[in-house]
PDB file of N, CA and C in Angstrom:
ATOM      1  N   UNK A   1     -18.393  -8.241   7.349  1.00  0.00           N
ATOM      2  CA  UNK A   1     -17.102  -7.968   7.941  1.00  0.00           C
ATOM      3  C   UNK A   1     -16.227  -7.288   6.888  1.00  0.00           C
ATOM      4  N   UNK A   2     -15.527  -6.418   7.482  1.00  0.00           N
ATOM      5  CA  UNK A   2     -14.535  -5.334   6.374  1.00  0.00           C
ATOM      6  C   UNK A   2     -13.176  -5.793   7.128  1.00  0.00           C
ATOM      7  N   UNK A   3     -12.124  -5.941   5.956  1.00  0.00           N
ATOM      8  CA  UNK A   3     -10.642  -5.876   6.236  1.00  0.00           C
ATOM      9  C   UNK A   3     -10.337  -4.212   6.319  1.00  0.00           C
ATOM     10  N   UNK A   4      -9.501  -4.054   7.590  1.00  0.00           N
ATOM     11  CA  UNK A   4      -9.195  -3.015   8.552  1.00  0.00           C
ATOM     12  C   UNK A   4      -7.750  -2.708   8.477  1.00  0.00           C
ATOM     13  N   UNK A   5      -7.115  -4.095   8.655  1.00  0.00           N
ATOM     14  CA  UNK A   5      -5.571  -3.929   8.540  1.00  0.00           C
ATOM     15  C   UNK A   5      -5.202  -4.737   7.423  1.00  0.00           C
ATOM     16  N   UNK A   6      -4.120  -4.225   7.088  1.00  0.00           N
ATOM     17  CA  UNK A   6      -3.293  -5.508   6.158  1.00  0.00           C
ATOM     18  C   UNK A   6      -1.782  -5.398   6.154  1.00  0.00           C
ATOM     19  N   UNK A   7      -1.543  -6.477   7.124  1.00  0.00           N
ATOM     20  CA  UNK A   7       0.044  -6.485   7.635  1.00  0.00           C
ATOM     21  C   UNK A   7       0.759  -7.552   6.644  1.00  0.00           C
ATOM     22  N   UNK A   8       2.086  -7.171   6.021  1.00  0.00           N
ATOM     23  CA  UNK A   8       2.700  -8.602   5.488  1.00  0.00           C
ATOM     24  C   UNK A   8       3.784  -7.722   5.584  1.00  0.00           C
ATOM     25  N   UNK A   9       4.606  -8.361   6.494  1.00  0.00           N
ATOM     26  CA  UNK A   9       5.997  -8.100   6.988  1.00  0.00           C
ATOM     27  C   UNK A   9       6.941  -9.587   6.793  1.00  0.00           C
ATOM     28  N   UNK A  10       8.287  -9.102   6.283  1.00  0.00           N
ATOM     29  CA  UNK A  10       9.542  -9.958   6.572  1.00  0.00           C
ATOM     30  C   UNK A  10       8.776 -11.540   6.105  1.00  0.00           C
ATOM     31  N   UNK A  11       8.606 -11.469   5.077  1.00  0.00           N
ATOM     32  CA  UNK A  11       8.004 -12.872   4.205  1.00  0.00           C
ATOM     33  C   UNK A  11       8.643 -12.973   2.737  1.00  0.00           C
ATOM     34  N   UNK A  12       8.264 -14.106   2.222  1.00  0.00           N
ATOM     35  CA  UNK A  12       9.242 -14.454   0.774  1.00  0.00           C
ATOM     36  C   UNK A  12       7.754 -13.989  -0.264  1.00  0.00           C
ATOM     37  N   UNK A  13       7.164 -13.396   0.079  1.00  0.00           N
ATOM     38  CA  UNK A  13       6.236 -12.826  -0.464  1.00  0.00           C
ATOM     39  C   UNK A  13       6.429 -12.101  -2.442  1.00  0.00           C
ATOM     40  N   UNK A  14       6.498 -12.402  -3.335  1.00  0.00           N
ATOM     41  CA  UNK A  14       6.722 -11.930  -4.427  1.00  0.00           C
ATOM     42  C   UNK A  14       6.228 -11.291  -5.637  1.00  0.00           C
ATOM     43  N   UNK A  15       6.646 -11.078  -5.925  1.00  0.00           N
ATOM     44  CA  UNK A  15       5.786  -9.865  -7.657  1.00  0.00           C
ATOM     45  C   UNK A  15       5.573  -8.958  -7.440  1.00  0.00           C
ATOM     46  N   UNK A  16       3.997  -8.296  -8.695  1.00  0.00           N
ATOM     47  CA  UNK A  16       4.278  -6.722  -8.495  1.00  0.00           C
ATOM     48  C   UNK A  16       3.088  -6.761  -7.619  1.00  0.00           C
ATOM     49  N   UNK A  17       3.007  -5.914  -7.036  1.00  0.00           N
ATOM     50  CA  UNK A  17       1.895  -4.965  -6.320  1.00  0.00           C
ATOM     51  C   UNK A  17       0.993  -5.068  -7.227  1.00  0.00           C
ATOM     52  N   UNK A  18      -0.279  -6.048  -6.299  1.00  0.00           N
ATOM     53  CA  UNK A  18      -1.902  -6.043  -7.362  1.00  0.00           C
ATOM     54  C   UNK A  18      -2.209  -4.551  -7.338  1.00  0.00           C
ATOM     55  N   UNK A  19      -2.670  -4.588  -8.703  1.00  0.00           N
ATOM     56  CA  UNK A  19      -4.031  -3.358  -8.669  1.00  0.00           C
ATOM     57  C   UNK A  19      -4.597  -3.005  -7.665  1.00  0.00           C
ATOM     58  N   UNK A  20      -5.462  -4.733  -7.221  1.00  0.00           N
ATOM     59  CA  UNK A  20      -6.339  -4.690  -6.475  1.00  0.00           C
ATOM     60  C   UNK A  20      -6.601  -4.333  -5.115  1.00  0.00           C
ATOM     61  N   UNK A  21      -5.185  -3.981  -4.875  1.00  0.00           N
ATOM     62  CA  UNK A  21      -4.776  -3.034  -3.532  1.00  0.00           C
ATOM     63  C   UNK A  21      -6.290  -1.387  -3.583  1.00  0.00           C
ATOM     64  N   UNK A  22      -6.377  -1.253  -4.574  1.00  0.00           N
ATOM     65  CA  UNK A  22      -6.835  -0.047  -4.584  1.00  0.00           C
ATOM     66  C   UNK A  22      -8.898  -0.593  -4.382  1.00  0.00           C
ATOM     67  N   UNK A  23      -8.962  -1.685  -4.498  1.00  0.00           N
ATOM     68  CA  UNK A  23     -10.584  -2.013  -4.153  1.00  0.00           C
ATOM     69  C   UNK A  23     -10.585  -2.239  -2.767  1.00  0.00           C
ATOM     70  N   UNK A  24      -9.754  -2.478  -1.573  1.00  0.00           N
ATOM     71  CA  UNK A  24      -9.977  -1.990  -0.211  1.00  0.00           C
ATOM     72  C   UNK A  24     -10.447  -0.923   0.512  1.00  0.00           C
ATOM     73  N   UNK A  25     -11.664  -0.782   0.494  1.00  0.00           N
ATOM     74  CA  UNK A  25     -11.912   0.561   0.446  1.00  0.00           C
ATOM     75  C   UNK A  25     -11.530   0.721   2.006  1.00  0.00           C
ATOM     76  N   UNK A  26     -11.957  -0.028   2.988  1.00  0.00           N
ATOM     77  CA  UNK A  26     -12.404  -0.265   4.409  1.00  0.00           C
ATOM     78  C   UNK A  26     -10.865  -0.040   4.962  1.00  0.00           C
ATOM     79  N   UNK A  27      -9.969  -0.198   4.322  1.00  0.00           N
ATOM     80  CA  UNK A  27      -8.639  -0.469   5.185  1.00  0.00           C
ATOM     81  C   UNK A  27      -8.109   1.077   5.474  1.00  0.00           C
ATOM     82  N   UNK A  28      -7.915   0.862   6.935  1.00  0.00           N
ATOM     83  CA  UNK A  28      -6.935   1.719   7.974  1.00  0.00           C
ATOM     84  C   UNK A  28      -5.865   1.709   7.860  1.00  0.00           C
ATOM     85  N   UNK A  29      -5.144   0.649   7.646  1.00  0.00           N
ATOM     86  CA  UNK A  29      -3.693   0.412   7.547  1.00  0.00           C
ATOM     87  C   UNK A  29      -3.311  -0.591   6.707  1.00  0.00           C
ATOM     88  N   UNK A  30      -2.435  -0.281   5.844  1.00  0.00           N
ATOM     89  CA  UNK A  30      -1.255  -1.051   5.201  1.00  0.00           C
ATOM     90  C   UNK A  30      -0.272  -1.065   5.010  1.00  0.00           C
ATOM     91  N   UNK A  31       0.663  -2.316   5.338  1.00  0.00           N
ATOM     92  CA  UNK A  31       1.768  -2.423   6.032  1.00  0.00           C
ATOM     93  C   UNK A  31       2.389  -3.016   5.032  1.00  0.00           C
ATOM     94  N   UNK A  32       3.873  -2.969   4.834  1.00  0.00           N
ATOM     95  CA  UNK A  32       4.434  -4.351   3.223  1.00  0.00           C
ATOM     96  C   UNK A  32       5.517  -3.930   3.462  1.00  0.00           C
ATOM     97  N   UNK A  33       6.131  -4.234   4.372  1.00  0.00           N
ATOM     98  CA  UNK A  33       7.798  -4.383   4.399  1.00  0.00           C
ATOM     99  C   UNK A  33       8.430  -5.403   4.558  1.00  0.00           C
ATOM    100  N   UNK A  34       9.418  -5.515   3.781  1.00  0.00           N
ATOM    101  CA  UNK A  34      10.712  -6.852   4.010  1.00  0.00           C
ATOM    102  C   UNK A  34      10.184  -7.996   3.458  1.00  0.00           C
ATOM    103  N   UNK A  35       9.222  -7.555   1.971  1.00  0.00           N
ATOM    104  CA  UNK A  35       9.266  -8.617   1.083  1.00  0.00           C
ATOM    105  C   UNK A  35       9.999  -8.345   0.002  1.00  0.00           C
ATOM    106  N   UNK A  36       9.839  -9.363  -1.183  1.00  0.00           N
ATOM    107  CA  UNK A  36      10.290  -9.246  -2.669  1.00  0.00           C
ATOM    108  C   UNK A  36       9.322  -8.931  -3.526  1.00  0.00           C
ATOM    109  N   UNK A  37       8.348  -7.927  -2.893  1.00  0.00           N
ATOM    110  CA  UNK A  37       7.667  -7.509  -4.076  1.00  0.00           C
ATOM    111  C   UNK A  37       8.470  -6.387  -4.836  1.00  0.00           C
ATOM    112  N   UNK A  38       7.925  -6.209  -6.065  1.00  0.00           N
ATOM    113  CA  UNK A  38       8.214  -5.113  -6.846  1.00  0.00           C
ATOM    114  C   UNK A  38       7.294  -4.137  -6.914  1.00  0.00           C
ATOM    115  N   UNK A  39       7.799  -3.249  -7.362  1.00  0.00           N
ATOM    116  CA  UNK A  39       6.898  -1.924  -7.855  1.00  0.00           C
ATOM    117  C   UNK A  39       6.082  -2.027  -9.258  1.00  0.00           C
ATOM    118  N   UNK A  40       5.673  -0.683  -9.482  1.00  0.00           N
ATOM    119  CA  UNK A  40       5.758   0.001  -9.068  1.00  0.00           C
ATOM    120  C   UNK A  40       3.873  -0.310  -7.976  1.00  0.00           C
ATOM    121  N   UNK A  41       4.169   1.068  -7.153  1.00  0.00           N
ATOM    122  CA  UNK A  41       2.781   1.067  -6.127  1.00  0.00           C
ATOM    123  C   UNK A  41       1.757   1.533  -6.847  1.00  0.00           C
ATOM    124  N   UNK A  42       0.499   0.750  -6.931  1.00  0.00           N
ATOM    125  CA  UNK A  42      -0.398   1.178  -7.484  1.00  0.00           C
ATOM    126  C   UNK A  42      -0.704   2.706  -7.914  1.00  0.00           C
ATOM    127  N   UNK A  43      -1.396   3.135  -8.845  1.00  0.00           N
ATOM    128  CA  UNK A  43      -1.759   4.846  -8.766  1.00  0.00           C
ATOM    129  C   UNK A  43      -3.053   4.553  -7.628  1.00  0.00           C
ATOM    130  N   UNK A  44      -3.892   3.999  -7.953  1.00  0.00           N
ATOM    131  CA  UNK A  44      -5.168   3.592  -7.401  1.00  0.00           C
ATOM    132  C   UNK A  44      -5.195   3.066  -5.646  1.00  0.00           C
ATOM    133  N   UNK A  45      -3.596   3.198  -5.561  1.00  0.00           N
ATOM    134  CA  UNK A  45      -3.909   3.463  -3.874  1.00  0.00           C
ATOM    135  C   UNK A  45      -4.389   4.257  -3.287  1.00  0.00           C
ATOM    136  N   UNK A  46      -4.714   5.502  -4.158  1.00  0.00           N
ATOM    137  CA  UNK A  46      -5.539   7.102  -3.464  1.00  0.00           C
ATOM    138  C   UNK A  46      -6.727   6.786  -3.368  1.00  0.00           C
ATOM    139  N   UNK A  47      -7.436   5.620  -3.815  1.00  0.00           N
ATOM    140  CA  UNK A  47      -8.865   5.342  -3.613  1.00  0.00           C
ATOM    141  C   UNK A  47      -8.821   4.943  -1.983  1.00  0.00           C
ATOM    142  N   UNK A  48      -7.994   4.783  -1.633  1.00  0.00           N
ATOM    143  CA  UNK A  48      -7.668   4.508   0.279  1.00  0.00           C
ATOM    144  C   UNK A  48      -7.957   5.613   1.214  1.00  0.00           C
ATOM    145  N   UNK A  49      -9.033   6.139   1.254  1.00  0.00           N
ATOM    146  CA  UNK A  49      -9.175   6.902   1.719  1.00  0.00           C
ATOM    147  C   UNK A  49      -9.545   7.428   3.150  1.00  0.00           C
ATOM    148  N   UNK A  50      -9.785   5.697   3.246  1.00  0.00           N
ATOM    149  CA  UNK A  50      -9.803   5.910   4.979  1.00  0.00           C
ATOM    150  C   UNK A  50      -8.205   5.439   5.358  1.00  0.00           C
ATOM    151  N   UNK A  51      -6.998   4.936   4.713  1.00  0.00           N
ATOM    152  CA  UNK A  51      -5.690   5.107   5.271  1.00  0.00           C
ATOM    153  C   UNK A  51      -5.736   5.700   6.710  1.00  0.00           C
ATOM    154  N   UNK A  52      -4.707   5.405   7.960  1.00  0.00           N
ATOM    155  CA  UNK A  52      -4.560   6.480   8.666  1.00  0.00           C
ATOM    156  C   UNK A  52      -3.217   6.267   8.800  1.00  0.00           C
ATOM    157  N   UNK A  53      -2.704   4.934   8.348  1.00  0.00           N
ATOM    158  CA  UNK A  53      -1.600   4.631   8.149  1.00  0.00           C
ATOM    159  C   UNK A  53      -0.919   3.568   7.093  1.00  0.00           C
ATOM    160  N   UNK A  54       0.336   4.101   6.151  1.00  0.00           N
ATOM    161  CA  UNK A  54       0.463   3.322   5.122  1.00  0.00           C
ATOM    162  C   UNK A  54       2.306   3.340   5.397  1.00  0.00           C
ATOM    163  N   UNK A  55       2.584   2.068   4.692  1.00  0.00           N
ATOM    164  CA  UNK A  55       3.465   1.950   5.288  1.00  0.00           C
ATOM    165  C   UNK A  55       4.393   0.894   3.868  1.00  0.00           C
ATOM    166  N   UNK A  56       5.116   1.230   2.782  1.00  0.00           N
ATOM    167  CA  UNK A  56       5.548   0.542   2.212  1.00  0.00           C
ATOM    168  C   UNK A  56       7.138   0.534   2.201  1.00  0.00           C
ATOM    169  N   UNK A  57       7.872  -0.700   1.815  1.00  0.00           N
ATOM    170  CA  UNK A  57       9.186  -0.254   1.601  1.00  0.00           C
ATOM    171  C   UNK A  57       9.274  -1.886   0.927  1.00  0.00           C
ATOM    172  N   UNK A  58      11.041  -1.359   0.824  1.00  0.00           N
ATOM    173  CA  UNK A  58      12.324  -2.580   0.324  1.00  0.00           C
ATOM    174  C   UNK A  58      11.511  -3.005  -1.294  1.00  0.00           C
ATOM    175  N   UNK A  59      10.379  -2.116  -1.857  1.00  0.00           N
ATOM    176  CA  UNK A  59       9.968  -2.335  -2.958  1.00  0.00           C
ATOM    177  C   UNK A  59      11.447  -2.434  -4.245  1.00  0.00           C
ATOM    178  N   UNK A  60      11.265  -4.133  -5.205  1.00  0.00           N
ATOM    179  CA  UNK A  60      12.305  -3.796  -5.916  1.00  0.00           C
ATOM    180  C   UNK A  60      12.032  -3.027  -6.876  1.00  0.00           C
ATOM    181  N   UNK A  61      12.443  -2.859  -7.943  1.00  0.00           N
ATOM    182  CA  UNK A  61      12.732  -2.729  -9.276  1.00  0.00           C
ATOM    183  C   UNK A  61      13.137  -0.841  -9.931  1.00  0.00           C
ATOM    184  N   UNK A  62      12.845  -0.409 -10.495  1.00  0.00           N
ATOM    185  CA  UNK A  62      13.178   1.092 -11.218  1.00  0.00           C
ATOM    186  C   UNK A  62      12.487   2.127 -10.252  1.00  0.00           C
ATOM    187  N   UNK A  63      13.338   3.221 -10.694  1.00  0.00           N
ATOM    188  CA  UNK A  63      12.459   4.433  -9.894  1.00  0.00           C
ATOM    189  C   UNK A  63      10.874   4.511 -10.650  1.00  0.00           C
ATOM    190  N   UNK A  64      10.452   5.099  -9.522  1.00  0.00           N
ATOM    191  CA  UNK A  64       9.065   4.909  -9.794  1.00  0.00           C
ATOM    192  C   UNK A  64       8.070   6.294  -9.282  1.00  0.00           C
ATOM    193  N   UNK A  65       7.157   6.481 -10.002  1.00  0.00           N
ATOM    194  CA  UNK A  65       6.623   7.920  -9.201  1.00  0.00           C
ATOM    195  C   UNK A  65       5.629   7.437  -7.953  1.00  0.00           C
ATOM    196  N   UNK A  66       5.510   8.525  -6.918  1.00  0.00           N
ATOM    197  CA  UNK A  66       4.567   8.054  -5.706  1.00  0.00           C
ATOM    198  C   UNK A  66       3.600   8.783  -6.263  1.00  0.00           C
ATOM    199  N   UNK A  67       2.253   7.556  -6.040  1.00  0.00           N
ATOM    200  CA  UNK A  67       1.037   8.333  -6.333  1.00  0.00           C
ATOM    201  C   UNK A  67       0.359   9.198  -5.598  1.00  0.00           C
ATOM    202  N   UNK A  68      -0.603   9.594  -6.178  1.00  0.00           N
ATOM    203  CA  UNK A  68      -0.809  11.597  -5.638  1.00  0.00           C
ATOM    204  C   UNK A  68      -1.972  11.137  -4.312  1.00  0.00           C
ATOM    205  N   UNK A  69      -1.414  11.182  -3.005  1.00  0.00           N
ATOM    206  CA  UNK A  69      -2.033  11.035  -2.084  1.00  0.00           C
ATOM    207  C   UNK A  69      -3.085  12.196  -1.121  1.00  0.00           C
ATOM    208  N   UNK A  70      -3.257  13.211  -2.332  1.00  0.00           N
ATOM    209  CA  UNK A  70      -4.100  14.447  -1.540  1.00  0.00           C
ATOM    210  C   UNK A  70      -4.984  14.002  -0.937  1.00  0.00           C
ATOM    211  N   UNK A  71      -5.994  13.575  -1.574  1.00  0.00           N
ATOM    212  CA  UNK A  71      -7.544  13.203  -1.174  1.00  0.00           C
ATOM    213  C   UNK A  71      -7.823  12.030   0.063  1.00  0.00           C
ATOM    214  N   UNK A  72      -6.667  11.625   0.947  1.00  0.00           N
ATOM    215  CA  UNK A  72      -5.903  10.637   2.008  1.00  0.00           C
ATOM    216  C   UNK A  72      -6.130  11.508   3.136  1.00  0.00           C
ATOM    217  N   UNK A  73      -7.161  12.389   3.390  1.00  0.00           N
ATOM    218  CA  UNK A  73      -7.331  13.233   4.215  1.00  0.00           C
ATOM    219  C   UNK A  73      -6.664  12.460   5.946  1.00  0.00           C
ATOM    220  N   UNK A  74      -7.131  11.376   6.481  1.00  0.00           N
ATOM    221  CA  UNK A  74      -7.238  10.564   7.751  1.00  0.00           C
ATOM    222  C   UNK A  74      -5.636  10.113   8.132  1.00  0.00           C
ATOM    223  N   UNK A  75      -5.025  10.419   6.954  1.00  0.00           N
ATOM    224  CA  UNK A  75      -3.391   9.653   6.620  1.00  0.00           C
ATOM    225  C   UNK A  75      -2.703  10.155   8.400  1.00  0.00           C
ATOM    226  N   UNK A  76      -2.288   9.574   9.111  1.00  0.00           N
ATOM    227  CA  UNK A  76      -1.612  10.061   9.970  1.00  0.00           C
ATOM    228  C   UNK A  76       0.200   9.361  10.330  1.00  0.00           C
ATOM    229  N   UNK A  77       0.023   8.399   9.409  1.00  0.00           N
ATOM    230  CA  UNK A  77       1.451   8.121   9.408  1.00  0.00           C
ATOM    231  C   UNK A  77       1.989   7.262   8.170  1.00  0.00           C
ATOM    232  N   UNK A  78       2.896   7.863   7.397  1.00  0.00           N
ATOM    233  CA  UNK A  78       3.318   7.556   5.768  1.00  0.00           C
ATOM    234  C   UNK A  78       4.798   7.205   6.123  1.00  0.00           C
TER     235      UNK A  78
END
């Protein structure tokens, strides 16, 4: 069995964004709004390559660069 989605919405959810976001290879969608995580977003989220939808926000802490999502060919909603 492969994880497909990964929803975590409006939770007390905290810290930075694992690495390990980027060893999902299988996931379609990821979702992370309306927690207290921090930034910054992995670089190694471009290993997501089956994405068709990604979906982050309310991330705290410093500006931060977005990683280079070319190779996200399937991406249909950011």
């Amino acid at each position: 069995m492969t994880l497909k989605s990964l929803v975590i919405e409006v939770n007390e959810v905290e810290g930075p964004l694992p690495p390990e976001l980027g060893n999902l290879r299988s996931l379609e969608r990821l979702d992370m709004q309306g927690t207290s995580m921090t930034g910054p977003i992995p670089s190694n989220i471009s290993f997501l390559v089956n994405l068709t939808e990604l979906r982050i926000s309310d991330l705290n802490g410093s500006s931060m660069p977005f990683p280079a999502l070319g190779d996200m060919t399937k991406m249909q909603k950011l």
